[in-house]
C-alpha atoms as a PDB file:
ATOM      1  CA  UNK A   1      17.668  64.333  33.048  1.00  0.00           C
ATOM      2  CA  UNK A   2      17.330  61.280  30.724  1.00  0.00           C
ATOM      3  CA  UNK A   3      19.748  59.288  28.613  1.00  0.00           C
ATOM      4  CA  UNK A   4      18.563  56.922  26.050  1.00  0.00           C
ATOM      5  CA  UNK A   5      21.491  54.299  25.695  1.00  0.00           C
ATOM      6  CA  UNK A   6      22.106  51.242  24.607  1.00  0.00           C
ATOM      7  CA  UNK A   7      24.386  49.108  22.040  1.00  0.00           C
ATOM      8  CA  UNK A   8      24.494  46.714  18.854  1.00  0.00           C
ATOM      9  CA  UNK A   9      26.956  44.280  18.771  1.00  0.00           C
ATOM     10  CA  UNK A  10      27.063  41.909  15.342  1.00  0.00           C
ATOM     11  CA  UNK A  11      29.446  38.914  15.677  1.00  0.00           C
ATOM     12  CA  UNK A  12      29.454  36.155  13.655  1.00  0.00           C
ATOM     13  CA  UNK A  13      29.920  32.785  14.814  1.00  0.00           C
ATOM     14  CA  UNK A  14      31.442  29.519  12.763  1.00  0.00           C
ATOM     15  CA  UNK A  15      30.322  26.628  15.222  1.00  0.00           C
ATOM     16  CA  UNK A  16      27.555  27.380  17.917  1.00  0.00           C
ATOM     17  CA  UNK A  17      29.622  29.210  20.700  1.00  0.00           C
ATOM     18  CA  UNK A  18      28.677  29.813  24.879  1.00  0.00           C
ATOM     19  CA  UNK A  19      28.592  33.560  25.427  1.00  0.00           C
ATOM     20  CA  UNK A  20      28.639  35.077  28.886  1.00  0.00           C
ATOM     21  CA  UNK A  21      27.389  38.808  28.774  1.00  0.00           C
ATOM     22  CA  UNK A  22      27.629  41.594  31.238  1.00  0.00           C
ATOM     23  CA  UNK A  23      25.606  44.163  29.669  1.00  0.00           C
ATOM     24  CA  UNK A  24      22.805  44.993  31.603  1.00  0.00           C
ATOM     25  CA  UNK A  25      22.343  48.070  34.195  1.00  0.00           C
ATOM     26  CA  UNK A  26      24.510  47.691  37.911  1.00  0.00           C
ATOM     27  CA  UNK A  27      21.934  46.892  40.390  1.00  0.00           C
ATOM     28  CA  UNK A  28      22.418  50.168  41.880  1.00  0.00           C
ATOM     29  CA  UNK A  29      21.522  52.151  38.901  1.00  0.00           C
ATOM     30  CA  UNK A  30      18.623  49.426  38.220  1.00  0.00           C
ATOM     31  CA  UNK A  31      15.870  51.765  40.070  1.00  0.00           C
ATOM     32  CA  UNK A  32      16.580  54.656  37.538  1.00  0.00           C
ATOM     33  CA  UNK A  33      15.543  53.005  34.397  1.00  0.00           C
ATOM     34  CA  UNK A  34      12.224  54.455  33.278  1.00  0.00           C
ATOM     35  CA  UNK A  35      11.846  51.745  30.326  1.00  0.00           C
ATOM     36  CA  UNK A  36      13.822  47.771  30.790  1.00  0.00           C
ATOM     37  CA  UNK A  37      17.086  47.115  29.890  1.00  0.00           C
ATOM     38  CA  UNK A  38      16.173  43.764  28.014  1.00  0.00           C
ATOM     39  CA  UNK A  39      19.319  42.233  25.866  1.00  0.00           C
ATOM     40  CA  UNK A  40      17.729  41.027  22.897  1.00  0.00           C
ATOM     41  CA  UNK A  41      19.774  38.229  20.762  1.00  0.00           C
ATOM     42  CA  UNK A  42      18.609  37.460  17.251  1.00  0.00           C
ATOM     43  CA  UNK A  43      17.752  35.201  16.265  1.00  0.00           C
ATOM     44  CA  UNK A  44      15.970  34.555  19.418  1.00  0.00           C
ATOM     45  CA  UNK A  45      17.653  32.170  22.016  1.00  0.00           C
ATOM     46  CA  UNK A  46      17.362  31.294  25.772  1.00  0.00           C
ATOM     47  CA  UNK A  47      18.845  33.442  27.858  1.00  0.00           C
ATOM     48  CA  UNK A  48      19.658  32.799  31.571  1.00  0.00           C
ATOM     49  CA  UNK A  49      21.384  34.699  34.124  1.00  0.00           C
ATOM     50  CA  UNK A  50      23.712  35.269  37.985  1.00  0.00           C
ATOM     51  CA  UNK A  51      24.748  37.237  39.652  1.00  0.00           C
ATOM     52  CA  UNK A  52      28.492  37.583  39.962  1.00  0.00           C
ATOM     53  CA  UNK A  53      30.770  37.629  43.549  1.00  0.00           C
ATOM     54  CA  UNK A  54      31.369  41.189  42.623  1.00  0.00           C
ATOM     55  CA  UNK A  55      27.542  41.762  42.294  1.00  0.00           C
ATOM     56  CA  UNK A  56      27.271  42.047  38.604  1.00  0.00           C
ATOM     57  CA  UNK A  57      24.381  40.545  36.533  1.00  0.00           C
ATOM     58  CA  UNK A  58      25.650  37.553  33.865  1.00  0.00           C
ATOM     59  CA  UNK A  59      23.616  36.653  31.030  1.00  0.00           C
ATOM     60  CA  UNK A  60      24.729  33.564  28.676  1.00  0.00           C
ATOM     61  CA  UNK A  61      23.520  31.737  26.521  1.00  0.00           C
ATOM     62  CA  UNK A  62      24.745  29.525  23.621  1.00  0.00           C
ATOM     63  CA  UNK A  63      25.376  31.473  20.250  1.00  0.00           C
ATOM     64  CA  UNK A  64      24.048  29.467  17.138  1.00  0.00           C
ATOM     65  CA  UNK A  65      26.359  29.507  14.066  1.00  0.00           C
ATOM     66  CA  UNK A  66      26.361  32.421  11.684  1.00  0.00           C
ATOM     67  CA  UNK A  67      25.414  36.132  12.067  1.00  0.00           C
ATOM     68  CA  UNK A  68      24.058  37.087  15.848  1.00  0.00           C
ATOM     69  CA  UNK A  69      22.868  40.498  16.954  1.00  0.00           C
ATOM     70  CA  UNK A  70      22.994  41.561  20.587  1.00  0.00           C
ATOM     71  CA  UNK A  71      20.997  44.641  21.480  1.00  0.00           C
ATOM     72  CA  UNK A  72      19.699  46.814  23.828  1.00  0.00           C
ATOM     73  CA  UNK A  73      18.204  50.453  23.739  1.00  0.00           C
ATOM     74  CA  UNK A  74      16.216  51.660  26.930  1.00  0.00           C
ATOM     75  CA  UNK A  75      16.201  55.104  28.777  1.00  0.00           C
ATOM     76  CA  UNK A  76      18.032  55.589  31.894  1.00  0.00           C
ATOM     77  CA  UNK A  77      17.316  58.618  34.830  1.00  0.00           C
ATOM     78  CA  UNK A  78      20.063  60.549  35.909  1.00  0.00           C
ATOM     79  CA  UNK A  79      20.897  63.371  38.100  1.00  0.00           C
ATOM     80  CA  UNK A  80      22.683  65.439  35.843  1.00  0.00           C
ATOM     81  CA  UNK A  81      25.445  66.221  38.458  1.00  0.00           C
ATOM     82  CA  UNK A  82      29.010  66.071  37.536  1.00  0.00           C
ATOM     83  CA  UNK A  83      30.594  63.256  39.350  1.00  0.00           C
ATOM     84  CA  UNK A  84      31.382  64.367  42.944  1.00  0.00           C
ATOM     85  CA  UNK A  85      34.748  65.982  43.936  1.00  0.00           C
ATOM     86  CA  UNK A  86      35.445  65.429  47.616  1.00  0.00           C
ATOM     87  CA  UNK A  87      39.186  66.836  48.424  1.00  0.00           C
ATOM     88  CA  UNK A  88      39.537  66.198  51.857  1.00  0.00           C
ATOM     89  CA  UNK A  89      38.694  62.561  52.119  1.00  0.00           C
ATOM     90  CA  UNK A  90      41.268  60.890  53.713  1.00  0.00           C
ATOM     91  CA  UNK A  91      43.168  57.849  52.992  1.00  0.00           C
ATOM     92  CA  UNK A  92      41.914  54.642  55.143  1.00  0.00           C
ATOM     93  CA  UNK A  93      45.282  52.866  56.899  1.00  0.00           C
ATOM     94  CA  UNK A  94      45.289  49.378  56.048  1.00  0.00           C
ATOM     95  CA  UNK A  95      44.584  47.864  59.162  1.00  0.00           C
ATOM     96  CA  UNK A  96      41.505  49.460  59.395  1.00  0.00           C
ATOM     97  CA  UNK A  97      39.284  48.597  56.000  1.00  0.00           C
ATOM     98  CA  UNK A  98      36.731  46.613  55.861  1.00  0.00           C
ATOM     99  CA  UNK A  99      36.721  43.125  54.700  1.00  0.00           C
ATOM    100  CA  UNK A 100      34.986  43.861  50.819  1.00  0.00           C
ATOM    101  CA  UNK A 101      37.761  46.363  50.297  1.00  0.00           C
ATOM    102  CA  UNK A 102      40.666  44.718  51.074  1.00  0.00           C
ATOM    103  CA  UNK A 103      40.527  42.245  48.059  1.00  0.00           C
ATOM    104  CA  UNK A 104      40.683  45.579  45.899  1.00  0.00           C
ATOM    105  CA  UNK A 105      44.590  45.934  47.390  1.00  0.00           C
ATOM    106  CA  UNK A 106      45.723  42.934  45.844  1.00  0.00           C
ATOM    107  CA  UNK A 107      47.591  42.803  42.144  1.00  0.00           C
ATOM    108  CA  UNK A 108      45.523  41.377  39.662  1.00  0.00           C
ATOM    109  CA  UNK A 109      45.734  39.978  35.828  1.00  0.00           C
ATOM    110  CA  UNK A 110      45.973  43.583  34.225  1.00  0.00           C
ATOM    111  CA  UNK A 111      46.551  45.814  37.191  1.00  0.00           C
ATOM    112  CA  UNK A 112      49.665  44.143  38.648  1.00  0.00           C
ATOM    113  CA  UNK A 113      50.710  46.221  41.095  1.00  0.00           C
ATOM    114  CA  UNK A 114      53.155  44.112  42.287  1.00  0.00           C
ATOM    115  CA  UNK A 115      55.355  45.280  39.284  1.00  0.00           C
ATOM    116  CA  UNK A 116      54.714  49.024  39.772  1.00  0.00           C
ATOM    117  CA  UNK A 117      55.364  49.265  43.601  1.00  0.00           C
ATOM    118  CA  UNK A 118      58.664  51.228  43.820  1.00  0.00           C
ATOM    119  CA  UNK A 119      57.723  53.315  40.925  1.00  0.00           C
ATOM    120  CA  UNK A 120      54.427  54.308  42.680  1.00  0.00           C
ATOM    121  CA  UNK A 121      56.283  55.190  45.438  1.00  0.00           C
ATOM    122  CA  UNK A 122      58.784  56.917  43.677  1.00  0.00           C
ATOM    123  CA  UNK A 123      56.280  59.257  41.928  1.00  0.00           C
ATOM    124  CA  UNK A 124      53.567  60.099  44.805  1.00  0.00           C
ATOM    125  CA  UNK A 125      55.659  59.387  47.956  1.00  0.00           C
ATOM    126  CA  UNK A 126      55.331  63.619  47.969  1.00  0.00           C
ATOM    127  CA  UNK A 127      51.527  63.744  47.401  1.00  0.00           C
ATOM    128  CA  UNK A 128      49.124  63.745  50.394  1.00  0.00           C
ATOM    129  CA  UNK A 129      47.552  60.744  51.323  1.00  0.00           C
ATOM    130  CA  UNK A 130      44.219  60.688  50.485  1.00  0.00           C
ATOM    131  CA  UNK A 131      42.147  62.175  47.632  1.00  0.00           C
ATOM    132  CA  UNK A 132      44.701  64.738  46.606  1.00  0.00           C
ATOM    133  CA  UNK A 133      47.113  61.435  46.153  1.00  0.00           C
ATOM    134  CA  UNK A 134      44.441  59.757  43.866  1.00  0.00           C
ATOM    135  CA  UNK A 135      43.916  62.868  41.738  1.00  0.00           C
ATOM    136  CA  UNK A 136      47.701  62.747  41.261  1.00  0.00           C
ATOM    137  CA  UNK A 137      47.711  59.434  39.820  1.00  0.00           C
ATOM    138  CA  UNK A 138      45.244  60.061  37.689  1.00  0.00           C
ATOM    139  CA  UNK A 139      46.742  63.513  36.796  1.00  0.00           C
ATOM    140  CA  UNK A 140      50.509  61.488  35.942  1.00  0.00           C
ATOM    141  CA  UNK A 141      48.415  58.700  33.792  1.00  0.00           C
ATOM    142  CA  UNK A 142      46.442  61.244  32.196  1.00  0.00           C
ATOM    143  CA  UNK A 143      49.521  63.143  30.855  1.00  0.00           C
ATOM    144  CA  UNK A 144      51.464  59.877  30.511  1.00  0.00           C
ATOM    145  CA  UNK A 145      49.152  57.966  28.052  1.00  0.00           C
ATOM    146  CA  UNK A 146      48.533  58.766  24.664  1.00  0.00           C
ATOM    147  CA  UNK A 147      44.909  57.741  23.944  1.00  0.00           C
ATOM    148  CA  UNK A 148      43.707  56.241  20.253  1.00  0.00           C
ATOM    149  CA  UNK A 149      41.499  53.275  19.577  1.00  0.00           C
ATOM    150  CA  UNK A 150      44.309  52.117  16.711  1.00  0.00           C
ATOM    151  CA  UNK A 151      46.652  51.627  20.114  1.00  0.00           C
ATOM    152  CA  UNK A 152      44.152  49.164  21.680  1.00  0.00           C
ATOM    153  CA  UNK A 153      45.492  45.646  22.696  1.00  0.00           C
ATOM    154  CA  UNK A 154      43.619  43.665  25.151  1.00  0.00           C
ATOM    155  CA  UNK A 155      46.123  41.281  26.881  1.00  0.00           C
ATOM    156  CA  UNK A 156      47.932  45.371  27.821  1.00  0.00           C
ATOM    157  CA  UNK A 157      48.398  45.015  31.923  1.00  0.00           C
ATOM    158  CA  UNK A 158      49.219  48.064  34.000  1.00  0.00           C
ATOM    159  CA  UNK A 159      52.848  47.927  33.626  1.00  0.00           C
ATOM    160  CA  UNK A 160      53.166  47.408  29.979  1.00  0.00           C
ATOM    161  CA  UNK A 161      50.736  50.293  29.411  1.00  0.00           C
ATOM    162  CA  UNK A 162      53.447  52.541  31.593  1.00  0.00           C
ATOM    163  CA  UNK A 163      56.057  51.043  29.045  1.00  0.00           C
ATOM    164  CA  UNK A 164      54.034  51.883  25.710  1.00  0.00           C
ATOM    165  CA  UNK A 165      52.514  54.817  26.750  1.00  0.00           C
ATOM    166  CA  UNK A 166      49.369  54.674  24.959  1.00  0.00           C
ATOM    167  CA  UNK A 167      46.194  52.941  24.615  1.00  0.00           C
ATOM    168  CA  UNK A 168      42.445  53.342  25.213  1.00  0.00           C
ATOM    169  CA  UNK A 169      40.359  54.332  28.653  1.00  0.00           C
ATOM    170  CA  UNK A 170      40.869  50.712  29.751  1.00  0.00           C
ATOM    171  CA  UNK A 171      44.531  51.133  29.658  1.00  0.00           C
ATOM    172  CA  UNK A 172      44.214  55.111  31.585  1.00  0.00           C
ATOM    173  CA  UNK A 173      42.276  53.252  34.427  1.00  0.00           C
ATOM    174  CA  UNK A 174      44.360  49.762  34.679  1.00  0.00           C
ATOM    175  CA  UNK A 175      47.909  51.965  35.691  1.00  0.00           C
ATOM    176  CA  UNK A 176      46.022  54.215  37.709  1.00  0.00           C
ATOM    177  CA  UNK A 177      44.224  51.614  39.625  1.00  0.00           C
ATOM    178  CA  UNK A 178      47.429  49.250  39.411  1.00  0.00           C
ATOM    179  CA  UNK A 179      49.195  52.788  41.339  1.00  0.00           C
ATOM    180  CA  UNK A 180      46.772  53.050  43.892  1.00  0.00           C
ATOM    181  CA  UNK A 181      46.968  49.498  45.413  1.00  0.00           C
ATOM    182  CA  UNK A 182      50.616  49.879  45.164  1.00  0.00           C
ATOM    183  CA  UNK A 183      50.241  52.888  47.320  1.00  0.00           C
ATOM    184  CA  UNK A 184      47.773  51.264  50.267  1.00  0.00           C
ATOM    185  CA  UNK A 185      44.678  52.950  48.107  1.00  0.00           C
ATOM    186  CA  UNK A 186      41.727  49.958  47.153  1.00  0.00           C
ATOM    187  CA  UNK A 187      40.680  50.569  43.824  1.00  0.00           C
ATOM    188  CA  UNK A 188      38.176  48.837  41.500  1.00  0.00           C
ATOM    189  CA  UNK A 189      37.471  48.864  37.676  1.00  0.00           C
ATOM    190  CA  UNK A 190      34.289  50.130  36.401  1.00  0.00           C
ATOM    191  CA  UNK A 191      32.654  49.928  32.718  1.00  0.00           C
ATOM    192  CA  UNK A 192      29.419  51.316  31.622  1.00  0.00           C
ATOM    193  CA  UNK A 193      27.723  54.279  29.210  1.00  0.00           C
ATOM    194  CA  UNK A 194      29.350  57.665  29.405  1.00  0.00           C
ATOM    195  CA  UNK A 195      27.447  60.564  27.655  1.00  0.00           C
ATOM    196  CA  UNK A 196      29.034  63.551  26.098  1.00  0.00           C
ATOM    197  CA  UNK A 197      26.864  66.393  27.817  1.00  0.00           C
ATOM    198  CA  UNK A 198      29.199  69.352  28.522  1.00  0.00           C
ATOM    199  CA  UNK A 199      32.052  68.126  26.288  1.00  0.00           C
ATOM    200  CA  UNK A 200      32.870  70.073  23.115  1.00  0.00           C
ATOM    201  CA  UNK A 201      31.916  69.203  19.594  1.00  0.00           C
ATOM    202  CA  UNK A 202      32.837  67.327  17.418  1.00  0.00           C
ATOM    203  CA  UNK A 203      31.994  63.902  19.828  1.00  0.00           C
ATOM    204  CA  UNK A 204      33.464  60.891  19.058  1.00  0.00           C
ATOM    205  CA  UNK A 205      31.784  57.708  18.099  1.00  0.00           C
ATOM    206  CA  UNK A 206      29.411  56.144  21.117  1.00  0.00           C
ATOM    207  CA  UNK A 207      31.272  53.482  23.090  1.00  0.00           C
ATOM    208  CA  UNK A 208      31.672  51.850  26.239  1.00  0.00           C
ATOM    209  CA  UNK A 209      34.170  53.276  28.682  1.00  0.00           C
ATOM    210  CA  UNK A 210      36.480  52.392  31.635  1.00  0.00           C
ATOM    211  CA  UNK A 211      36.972  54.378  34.876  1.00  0.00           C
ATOM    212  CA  UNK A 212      37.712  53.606  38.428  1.00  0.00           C
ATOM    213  CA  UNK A 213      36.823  53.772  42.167  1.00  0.00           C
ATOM    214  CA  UNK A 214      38.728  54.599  44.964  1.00  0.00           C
ATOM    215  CA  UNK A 215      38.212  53.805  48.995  1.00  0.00           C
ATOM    216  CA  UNK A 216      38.332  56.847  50.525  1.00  0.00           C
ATOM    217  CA  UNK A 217      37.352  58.267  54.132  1.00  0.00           C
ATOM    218  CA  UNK A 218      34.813  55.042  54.291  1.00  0.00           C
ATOM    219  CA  UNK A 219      32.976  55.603  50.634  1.00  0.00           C
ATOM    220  CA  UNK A 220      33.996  54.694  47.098  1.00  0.00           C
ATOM    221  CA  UNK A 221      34.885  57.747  44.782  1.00  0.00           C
ATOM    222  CA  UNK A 222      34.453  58.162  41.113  1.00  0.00           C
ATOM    223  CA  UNK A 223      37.695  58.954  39.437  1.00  0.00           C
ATOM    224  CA  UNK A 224      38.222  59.165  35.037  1.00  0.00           C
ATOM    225  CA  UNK A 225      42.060  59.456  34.119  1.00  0.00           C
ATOM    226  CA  UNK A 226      41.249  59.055  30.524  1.00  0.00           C
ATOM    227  CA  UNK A 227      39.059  62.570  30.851  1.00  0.00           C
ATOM    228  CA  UNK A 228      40.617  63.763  33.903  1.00  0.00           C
ATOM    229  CA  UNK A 229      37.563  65.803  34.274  1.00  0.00           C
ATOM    230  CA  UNK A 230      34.276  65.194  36.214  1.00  0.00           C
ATOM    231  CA  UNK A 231      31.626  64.248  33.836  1.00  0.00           C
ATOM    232  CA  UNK A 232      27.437  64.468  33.705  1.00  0.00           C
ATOM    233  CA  UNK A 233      25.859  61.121  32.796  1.00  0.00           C
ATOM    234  CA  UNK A 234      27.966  58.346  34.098  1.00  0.00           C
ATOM    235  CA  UNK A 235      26.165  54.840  34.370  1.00  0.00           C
ATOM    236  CA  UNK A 236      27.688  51.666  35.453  1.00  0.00           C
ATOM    237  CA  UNK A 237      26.983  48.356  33.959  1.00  0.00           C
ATOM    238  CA  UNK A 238      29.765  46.438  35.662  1.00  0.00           C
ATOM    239  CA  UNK A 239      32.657  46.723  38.599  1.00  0.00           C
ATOM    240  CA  UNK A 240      35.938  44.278  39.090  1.00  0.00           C
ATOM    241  CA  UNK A 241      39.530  43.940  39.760  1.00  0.00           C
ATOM    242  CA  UNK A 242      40.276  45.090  36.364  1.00  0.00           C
ATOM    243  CA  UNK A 243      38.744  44.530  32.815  1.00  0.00           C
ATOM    244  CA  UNK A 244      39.416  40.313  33.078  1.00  0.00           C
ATOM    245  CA  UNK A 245      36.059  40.748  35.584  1.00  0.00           C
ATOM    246  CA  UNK A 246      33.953  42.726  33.716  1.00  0.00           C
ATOM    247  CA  UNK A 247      34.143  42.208  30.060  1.00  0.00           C
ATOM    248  CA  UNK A 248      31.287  42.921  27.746  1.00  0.00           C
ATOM    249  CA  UNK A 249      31.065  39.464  26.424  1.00  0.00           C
ATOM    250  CA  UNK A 250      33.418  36.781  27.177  1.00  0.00           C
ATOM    251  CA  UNK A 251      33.097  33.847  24.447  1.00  0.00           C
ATOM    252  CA  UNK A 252      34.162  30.268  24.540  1.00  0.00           C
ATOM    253  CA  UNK A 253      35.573  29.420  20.980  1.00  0.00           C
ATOM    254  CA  UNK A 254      35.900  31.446  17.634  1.00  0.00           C
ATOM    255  CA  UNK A 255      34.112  34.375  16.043  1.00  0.00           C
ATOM    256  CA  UNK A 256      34.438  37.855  14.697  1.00  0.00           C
ATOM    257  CA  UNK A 257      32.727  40.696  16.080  1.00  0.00           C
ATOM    258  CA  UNK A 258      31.405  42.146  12.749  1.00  0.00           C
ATOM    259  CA  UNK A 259      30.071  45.710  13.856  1.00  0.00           C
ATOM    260  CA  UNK A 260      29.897  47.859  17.489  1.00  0.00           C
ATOM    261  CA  UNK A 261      27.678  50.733  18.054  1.00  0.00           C
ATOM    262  CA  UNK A 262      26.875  52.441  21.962  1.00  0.00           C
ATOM    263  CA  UNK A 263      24.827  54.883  22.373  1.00  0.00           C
ATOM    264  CA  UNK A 264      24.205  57.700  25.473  1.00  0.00           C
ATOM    265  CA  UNK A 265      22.413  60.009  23.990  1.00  0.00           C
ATOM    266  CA  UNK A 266      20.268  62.942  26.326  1.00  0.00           C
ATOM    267  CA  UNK A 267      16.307  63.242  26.105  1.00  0.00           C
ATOM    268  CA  UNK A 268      16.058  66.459  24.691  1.00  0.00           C
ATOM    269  CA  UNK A 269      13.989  68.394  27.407  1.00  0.00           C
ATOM    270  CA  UNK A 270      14.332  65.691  30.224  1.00  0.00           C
ATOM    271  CA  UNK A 271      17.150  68.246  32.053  1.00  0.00           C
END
């Protein structure tokens, strides 16, 4: 099937401002776009770009002052398979990972792990290692977070999202991927476009959302606490340690974002 996706983001700026944007496709979901993913910024500036050390694709460039519009809209393949469910993958002892996954063990700005150990242990030490101990962190966040956007904060880390008990997907996949590496499991923030094929009406609003990745039996598996389900048309724009990594748009002095509008919407017929 097809997705047509993309966002508009309206900020206004009172002094020109650097802007570093991570808002085009991962580069393993690059070979499925059937039109480009350009970012277009108006009114029209230069735009360069790098490539991250987690493999993400930067843009930035310097935001005039006043009103600025960053968009994209561009259609995306995709199989049209729920995300994959593999039970019996096995948990990976520590001593034998490889090099790119141990750094995905280690506590970071908003999943500090550190400050969850003995109650990650305390919850799952009964779970089987492995998948079945993933799904059970992400069954214990799902119950144990109350999502709304009016509970979003973005300076929440793992542990103070435990404490409130409530927030928004970014929240749902910091304590469950602040669990795992408190349990021996590598786990990595994702963000990108997540459509609502399959889920009942009435959908909410478009947006961007946050799920994670866990090293399992030598791959890395998809896992959603926020939905808890496994959903058709997920497509990643951006992996890290936790949100700090892979923010939409980081920016380097004062503005207001005016209006934000995502889109994943199927091709009618493209199934």
């Amino acid at each position: 099937m097809k997705f047509q996706v993309g966002y508009e983001l309206q900020y206004e700026f009172p002094q020109p401002t650097p802007v570093i944007m991570m808002l085009n496709m991962h580069f393993t979901r690059v070979s499925d776009l059937a039109t480009p993913d350009h970012i277009s910024v108006t009114p029209s500036v230069p735009i360069s770009g790098y490539r991250d050390s987690y493999g993400n694709w930067c843009s930035r460039f310097l935001a005039p002052a006043g009103s600025v519009l960053i968009s994209t809209d561009c259609i995306v393949r995709d199989s049209g398979q729920p995300d994959p469910v593999v039970p019996d993958a096995r948990q990976v002892p520590v001593e034998e990972l490889p090099e790119e996954a141990v750094v995905f063990l280690l506590a970071s700005r908003f999943c500090d792990s550190d400050k969850l150990l003995d109650l990650a242990w305390s919850l799952f030490k009964d779970s089987e290692p492995g998948w079945a101990r993933v799904q059970a962190v992400c069954d214990f966040t799902h119950r144990h977070i109350t999502f709304g956007y009016e509970h979003a904060r973005v300076t929440r880390s793992a542990s103070e999202a435990y404490e409130d008990k409530r927030g928004v997907c970014r929240d749902f996949a910091h304590l469950a991927v602040a669990f795992c590496r408190a349990l021996n499991i590598p786990a990595r923030y994702c963000t990108g476009y997540l459509s609502e094929v399959g889920m009942p009406l009435p959908h909410a609003p478009g947006d961007f959302a946050a799920w994670f990745e866990a090293y399992l039996d030598g791959s890395w598996h998809t896992f959603d606490p926020r939905n808890n389900v496994p959903r058709v048309g997920r497509i990643l724009l951006a992996r890290g340690r936790d949100a700090a990594d892979v923010a939409i748009t980081t920016t380097f002095g004062p503005n207001t974002l005016r209006s934000f509008r995502v889109w994943t919407d199927e091709i009618a017929g493209s199934a």
